[in-house]
N, C-alpha and C. Protein backbone atom coordinates (compact mmCIF):
# COMPACT_ATOMS: atom_id res chain seq x y z
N UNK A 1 -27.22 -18.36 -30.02
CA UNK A 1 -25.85 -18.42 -30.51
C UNK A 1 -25.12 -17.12 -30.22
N UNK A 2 -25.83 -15.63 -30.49
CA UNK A 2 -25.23 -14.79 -30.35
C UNK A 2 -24.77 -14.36 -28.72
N UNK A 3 -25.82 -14.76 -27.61
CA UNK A 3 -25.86 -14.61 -26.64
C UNK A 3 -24.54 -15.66 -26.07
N UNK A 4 -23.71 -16.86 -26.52
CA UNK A 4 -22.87 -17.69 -26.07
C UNK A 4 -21.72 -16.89 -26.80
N UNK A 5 -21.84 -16.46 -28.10
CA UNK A 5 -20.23 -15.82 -28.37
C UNK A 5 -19.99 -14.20 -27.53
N UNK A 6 -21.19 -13.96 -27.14
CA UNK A 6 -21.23 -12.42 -26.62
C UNK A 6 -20.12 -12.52 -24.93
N UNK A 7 -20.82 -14.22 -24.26
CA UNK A 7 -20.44 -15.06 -23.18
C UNK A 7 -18.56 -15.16 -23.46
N UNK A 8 -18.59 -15.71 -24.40
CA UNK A 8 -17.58 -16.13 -24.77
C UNK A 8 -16.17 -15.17 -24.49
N UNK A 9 -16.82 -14.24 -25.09
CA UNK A 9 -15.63 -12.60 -25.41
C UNK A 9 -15.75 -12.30 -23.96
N UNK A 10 -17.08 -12.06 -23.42
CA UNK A 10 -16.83 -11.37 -21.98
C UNK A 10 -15.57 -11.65 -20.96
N UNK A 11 -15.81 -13.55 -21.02
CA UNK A 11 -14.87 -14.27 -20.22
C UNK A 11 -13.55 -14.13 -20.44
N UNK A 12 -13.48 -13.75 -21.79
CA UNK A 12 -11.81 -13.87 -22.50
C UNK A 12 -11.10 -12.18 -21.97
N UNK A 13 -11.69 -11.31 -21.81
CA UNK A 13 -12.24 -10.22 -21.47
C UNK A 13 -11.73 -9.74 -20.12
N UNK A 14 -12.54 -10.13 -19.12
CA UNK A 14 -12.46 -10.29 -17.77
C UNK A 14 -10.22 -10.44 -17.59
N UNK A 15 -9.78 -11.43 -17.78
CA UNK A 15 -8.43 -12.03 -17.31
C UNK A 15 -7.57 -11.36 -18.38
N UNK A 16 -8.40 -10.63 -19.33
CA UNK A 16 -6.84 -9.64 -20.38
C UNK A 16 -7.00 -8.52 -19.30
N UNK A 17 -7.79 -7.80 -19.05
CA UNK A 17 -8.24 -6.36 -17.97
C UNK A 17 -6.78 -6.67 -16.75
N UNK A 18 -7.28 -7.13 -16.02
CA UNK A 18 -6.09 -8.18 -15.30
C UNK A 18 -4.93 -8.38 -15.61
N UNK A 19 -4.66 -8.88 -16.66
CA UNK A 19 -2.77 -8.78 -16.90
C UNK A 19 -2.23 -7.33 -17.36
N UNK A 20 -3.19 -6.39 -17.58
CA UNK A 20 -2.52 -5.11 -17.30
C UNK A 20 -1.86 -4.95 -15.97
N UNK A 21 -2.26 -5.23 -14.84
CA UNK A 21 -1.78 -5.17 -13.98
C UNK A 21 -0.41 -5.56 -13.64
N UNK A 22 0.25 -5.07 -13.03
CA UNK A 22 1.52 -5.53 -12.33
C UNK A 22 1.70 -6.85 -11.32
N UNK A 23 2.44 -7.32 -11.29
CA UNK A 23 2.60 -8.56 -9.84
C UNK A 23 2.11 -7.94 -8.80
N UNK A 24 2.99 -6.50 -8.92
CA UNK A 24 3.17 -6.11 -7.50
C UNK A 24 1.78 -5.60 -6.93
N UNK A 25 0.92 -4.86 -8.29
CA UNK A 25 -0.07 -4.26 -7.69
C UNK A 25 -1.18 -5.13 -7.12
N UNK A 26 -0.98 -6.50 -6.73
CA UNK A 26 -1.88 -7.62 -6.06
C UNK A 26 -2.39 -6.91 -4.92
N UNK A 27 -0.89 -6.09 -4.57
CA UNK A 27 -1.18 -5.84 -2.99
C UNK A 27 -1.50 -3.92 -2.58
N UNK A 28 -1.92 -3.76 -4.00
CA UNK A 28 -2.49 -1.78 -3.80
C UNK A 28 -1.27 -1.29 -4.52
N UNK A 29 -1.26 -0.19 -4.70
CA UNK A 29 -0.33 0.83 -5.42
C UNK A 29 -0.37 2.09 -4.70
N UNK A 30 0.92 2.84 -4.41
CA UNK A 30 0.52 3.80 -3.80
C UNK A 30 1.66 5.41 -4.48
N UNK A 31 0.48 6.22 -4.04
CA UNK A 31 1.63 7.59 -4.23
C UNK A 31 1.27 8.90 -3.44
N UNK A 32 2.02 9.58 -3.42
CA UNK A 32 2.18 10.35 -2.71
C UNK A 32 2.67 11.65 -2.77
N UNK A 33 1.92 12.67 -2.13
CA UNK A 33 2.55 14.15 -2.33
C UNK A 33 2.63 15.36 -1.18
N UNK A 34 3.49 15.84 -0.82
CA UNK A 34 5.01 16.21 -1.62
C UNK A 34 6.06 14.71 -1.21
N UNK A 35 6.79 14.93 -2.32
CA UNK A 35 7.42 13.88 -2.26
C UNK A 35 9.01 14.56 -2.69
N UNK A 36 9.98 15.22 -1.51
CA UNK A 36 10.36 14.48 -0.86
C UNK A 36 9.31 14.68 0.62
N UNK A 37 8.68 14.20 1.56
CA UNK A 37 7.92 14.09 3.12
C UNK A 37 8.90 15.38 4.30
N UNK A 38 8.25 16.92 4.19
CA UNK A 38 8.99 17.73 4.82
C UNK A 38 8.11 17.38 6.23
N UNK A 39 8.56 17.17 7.32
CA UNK A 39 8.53 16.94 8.47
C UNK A 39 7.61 18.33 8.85
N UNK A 40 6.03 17.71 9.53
CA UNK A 40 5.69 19.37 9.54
C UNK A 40 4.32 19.40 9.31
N UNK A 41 4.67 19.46 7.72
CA UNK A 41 3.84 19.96 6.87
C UNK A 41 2.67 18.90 6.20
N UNK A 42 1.59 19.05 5.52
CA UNK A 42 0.75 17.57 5.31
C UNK A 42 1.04 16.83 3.99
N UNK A 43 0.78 15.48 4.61
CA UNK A 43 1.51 14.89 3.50
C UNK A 43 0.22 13.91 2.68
N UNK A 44 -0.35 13.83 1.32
CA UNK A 44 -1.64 13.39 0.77
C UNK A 44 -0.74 11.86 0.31
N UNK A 45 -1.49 10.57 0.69
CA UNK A 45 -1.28 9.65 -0.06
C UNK A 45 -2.77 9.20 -0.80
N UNK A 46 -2.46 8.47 -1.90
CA UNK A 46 -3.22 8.14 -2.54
C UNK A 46 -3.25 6.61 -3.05
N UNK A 47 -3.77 5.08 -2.22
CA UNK A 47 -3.42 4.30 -2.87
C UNK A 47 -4.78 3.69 -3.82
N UNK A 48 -4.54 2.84 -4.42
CA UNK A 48 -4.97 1.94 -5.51
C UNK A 48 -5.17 0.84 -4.88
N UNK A 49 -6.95 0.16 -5.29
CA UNK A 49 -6.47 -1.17 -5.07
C UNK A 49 -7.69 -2.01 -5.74
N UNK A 50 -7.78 -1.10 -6.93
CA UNK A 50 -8.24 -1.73 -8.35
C UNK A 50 -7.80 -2.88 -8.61
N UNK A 51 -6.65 -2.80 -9.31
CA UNK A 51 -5.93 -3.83 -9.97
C UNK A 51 -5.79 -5.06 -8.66
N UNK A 52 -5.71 -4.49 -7.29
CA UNK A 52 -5.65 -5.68 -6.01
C UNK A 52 -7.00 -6.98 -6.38
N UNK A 53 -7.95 -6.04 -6.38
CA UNK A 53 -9.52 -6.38 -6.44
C UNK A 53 -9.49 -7.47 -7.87
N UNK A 54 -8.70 -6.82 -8.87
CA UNK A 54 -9.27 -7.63 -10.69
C UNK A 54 -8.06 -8.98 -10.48
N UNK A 55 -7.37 -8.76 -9.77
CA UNK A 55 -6.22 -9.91 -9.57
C UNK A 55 -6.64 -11.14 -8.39
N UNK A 56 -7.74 -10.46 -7.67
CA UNK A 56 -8.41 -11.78 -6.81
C UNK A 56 -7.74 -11.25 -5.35
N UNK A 57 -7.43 -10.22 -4.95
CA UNK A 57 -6.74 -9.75 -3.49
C UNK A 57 -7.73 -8.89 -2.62
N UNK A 58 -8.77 -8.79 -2.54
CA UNK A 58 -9.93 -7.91 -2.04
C UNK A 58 -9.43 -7.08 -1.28
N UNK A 59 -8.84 -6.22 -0.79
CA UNK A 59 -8.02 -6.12 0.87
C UNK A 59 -9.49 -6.17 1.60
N UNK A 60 -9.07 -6.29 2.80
CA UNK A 60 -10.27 -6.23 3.97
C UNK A 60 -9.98 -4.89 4.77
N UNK A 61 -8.64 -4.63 4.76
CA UNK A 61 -7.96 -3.63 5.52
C UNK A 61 -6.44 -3.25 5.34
N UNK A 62 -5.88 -1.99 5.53
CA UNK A 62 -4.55 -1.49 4.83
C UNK A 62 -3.70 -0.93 6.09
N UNK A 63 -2.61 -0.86 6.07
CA UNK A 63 -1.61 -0.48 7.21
C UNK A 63 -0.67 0.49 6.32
N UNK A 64 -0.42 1.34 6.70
CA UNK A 64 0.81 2.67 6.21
C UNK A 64 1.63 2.69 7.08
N UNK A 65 3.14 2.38 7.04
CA UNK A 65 3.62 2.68 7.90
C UNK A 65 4.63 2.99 7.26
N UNK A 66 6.20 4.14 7.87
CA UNK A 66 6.84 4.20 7.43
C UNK A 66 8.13 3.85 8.75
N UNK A 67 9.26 3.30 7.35
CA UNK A 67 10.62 2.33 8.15
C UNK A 67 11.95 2.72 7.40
N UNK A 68 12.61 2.30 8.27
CA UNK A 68 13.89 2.53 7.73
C UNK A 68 14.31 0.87 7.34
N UNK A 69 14.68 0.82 5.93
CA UNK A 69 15.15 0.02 5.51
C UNK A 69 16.38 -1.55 6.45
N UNK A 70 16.51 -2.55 6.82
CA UNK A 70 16.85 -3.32 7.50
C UNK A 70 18.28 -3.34 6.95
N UNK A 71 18.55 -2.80 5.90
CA UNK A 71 20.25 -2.98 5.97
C UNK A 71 20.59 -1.52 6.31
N UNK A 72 19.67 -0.05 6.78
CA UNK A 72 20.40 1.01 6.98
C UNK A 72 19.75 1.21 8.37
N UNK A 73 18.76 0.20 8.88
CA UNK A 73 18.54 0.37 10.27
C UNK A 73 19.73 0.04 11.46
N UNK A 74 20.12 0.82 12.44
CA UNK A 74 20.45 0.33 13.54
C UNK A 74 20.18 -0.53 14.51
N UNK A 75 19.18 -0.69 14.81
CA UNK A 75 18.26 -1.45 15.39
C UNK A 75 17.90 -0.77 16.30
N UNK A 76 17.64 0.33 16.53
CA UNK A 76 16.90 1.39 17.44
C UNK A 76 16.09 2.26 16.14
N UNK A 77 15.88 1.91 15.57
CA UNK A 77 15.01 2.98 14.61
C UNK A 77 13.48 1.70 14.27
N UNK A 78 12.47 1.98 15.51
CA UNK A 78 11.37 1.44 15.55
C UNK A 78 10.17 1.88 13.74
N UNK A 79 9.45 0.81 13.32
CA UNK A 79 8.98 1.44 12.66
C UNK A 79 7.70 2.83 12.99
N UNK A 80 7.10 3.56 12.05
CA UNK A 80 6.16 4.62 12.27
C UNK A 80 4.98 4.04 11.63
N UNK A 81 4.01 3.55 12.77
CA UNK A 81 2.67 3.14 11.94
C UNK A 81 1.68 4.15 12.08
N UNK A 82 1.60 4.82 10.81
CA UNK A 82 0.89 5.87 10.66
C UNK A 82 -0.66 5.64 10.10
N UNK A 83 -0.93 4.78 9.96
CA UNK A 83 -2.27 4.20 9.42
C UNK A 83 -2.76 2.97 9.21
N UNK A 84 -4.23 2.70 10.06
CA UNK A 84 -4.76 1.23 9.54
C UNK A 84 -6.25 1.75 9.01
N UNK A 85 -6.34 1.35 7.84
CA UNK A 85 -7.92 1.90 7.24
C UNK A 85 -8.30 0.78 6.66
N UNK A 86 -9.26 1.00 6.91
CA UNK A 86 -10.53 -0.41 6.22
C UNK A 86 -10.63 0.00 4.91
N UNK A 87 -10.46 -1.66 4.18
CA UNK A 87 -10.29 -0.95 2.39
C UNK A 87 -11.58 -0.20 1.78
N UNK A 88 -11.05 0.60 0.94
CA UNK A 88 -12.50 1.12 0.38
C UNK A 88 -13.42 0.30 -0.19
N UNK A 89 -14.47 0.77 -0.12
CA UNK A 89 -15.45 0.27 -0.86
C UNK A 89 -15.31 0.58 -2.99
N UNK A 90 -14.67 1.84 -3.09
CA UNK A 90 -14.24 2.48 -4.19
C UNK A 90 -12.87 1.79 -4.84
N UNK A 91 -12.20 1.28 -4.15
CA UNK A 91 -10.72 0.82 -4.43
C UNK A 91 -10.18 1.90 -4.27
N UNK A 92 -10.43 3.17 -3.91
CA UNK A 92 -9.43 4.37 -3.80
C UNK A 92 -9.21 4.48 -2.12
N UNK A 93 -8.11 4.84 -2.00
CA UNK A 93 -8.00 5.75 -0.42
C UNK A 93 -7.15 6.80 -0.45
N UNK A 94 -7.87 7.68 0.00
CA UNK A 94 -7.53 9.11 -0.08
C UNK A 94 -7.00 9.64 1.07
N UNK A 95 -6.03 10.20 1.86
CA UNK A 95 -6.14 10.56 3.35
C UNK A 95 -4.71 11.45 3.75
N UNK A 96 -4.75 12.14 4.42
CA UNK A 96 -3.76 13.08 4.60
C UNK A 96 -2.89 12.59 6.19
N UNK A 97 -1.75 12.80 6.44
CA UNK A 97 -0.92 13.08 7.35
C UNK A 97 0.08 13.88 7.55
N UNK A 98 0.38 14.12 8.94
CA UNK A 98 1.45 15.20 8.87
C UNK A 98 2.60 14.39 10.04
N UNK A 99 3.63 14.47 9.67
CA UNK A 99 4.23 13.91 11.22
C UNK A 99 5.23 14.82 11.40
N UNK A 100 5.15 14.48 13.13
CA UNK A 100 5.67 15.19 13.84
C UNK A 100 6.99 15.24 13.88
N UNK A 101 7.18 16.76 13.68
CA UNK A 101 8.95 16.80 13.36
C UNK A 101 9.55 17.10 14.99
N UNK A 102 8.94 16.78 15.85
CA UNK A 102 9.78 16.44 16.89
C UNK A 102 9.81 15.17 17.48
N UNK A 103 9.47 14.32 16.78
CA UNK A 103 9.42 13.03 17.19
C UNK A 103 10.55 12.80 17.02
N UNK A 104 11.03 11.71 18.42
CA UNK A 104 12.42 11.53 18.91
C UNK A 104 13.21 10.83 17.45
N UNK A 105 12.44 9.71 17.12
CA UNK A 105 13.08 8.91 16.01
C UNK A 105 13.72 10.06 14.56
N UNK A 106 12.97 10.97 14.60
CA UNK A 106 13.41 11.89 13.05
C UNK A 106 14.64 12.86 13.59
N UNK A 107 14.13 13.44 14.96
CA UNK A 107 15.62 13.94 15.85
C UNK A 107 16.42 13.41 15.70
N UNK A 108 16.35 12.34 16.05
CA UNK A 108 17.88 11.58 16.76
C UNK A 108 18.64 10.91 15.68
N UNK A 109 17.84 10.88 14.50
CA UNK A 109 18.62 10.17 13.18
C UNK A 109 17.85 10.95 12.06
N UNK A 110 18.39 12.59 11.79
CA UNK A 110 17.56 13.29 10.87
C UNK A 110 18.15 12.46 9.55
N UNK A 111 18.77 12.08 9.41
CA UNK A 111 19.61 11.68 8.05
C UNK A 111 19.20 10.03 7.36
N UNK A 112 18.44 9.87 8.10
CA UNK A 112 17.81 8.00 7.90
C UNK A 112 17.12 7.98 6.81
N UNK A 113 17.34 7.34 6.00
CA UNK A 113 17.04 6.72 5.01
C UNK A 113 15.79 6.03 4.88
N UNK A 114 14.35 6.26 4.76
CA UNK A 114 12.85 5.60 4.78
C UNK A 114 12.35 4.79 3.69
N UNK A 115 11.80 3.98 4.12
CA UNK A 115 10.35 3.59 2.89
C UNK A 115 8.99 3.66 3.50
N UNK A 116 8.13 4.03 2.73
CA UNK A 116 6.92 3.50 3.00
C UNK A 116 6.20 2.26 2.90
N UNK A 117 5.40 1.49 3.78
CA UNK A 117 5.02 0.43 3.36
C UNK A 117 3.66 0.15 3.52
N UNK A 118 3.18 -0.40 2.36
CA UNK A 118 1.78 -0.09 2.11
C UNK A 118 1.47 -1.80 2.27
N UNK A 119 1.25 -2.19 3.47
CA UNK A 119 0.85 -3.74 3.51
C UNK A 119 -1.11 -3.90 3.84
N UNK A 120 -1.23 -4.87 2.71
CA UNK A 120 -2.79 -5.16 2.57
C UNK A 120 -2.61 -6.65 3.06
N UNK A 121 -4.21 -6.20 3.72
CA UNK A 121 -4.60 -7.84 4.41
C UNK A 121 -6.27 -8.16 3.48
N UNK A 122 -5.85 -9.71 3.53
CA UNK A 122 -6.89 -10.55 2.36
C UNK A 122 -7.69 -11.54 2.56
N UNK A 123 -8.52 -11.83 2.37
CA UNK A 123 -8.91 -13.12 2.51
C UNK A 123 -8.70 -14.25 1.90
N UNK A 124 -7.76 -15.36 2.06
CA UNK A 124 -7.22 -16.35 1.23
C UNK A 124 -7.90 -17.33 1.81
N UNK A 125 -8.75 -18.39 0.94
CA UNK A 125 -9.54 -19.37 1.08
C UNK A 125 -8.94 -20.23 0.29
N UNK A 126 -9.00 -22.15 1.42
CA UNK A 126 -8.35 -23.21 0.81
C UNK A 126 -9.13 -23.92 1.38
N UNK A 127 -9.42 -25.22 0.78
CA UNK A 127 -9.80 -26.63 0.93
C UNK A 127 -9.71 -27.12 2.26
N UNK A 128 -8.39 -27.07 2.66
CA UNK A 128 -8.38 -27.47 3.75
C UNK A 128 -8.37 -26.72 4.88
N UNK A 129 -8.00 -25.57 4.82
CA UNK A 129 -8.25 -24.60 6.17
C UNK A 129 -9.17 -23.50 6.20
N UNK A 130 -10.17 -23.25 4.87
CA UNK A 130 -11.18 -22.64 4.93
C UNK A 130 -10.57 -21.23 4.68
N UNK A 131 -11.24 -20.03 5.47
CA UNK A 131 -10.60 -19.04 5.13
C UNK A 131 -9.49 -18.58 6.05
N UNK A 132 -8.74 -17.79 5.85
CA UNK A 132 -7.83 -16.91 6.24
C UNK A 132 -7.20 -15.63 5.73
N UNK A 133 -6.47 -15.04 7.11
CA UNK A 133 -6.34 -13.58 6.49
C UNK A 133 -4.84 -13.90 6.15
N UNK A 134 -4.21 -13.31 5.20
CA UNK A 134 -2.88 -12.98 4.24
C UNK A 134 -2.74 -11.67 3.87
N UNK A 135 -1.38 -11.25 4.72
CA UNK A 135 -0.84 -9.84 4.25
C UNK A 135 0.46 -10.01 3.12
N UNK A 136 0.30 -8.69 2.37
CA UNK A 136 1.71 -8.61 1.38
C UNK A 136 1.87 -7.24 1.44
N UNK A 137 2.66 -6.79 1.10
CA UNK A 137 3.62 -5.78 1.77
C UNK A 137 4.16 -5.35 0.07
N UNK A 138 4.34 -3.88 -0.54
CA UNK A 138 4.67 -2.66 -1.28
C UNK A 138 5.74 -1.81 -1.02
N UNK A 139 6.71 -1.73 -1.37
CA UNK A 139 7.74 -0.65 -0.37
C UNK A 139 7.66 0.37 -1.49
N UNK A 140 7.88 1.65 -1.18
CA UNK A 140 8.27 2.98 -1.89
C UNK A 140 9.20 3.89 -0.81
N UNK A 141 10.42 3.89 -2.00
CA UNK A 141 11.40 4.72 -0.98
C UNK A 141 11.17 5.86 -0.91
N UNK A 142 11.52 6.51 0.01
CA UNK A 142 10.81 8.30 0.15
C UNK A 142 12.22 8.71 0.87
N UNK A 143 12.05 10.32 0.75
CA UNK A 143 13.32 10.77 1.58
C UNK A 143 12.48 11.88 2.40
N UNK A 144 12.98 11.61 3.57
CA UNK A 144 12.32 12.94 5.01
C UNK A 144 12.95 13.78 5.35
N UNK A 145 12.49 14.92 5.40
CA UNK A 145 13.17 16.10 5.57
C UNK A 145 13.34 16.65 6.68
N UNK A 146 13.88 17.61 7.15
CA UNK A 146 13.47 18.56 8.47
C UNK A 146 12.79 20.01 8.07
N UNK A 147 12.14 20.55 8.73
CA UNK A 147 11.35 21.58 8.14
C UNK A 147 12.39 22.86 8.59
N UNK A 148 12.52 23.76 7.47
CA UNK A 148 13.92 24.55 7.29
C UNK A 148 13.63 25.97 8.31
């Protein structure tokens, strides 16, 4: 008896842990430092993907890239894919970058307006098509600097 109510709580347990979570954090959480991104100098992100994992989103693998927003893009401002890493085994990823402050895109439009986007890929399994991979996508706005 004690061993089925012990069962009981665990299960009830498991899916409260879980609604701590956010919607958004299905797909990782991320942050970052220095924040505002001085062109140059190194920049530490740090994402999450705990809460991805307790919500049923495993990632298999993560993409960093940073963009200029689609209503302040021109349509010459390509995105910057600065990272594809295989998800941790830890749920943490730790990793540094620096970008290049002579890269034509930060020249030619020092004043552009960025986000970062932290898109995770998943394994989504169905009945009828078995498995497949599914990405979702995180934005965090950031502002880029020029190095003074």
């Amino acid at each position: 008896m004690m061993f089925k109510s012990l069962l009981a709580v665990s299960a009830l347990a498991a899916p409260a842990f879980a609604q701590f979570c956010a919607e958004a954090a299905r797909f990782g959480t991320l942050t970052f430092s220095p924040n505002p991104i001085v062109l140059g100098e190194e920049i530490t992100f740090n994402a999450s993907f705990i809460c991805a994992t307790d919500l049923g989103y495993t990632p298999v693998y993560t993409d960093y890239t940073l963009v200029v927003p689609a209503a302040n893009n021109s349509g010459f401002q390509p995105p910057v894919y600065f990272a594809r890493r295989d998800a941790p085994a830890s749920g943490i990823d730790v990793f540094t970058v620096t970008f290049d402050p002579n890269y034509s895109q930060f020249t030619t439009y020092p004043d552009a307006q960025y986000e970062i986007l932290l898109t995770t890929t998943h394994v989504a399994t169905s009945d009828s098509n078995g498995q497949t991979l599914v990405q979702g996508s995180v934005e965090y706005p950031v502002t880029v600097l020029q190095a003074s």
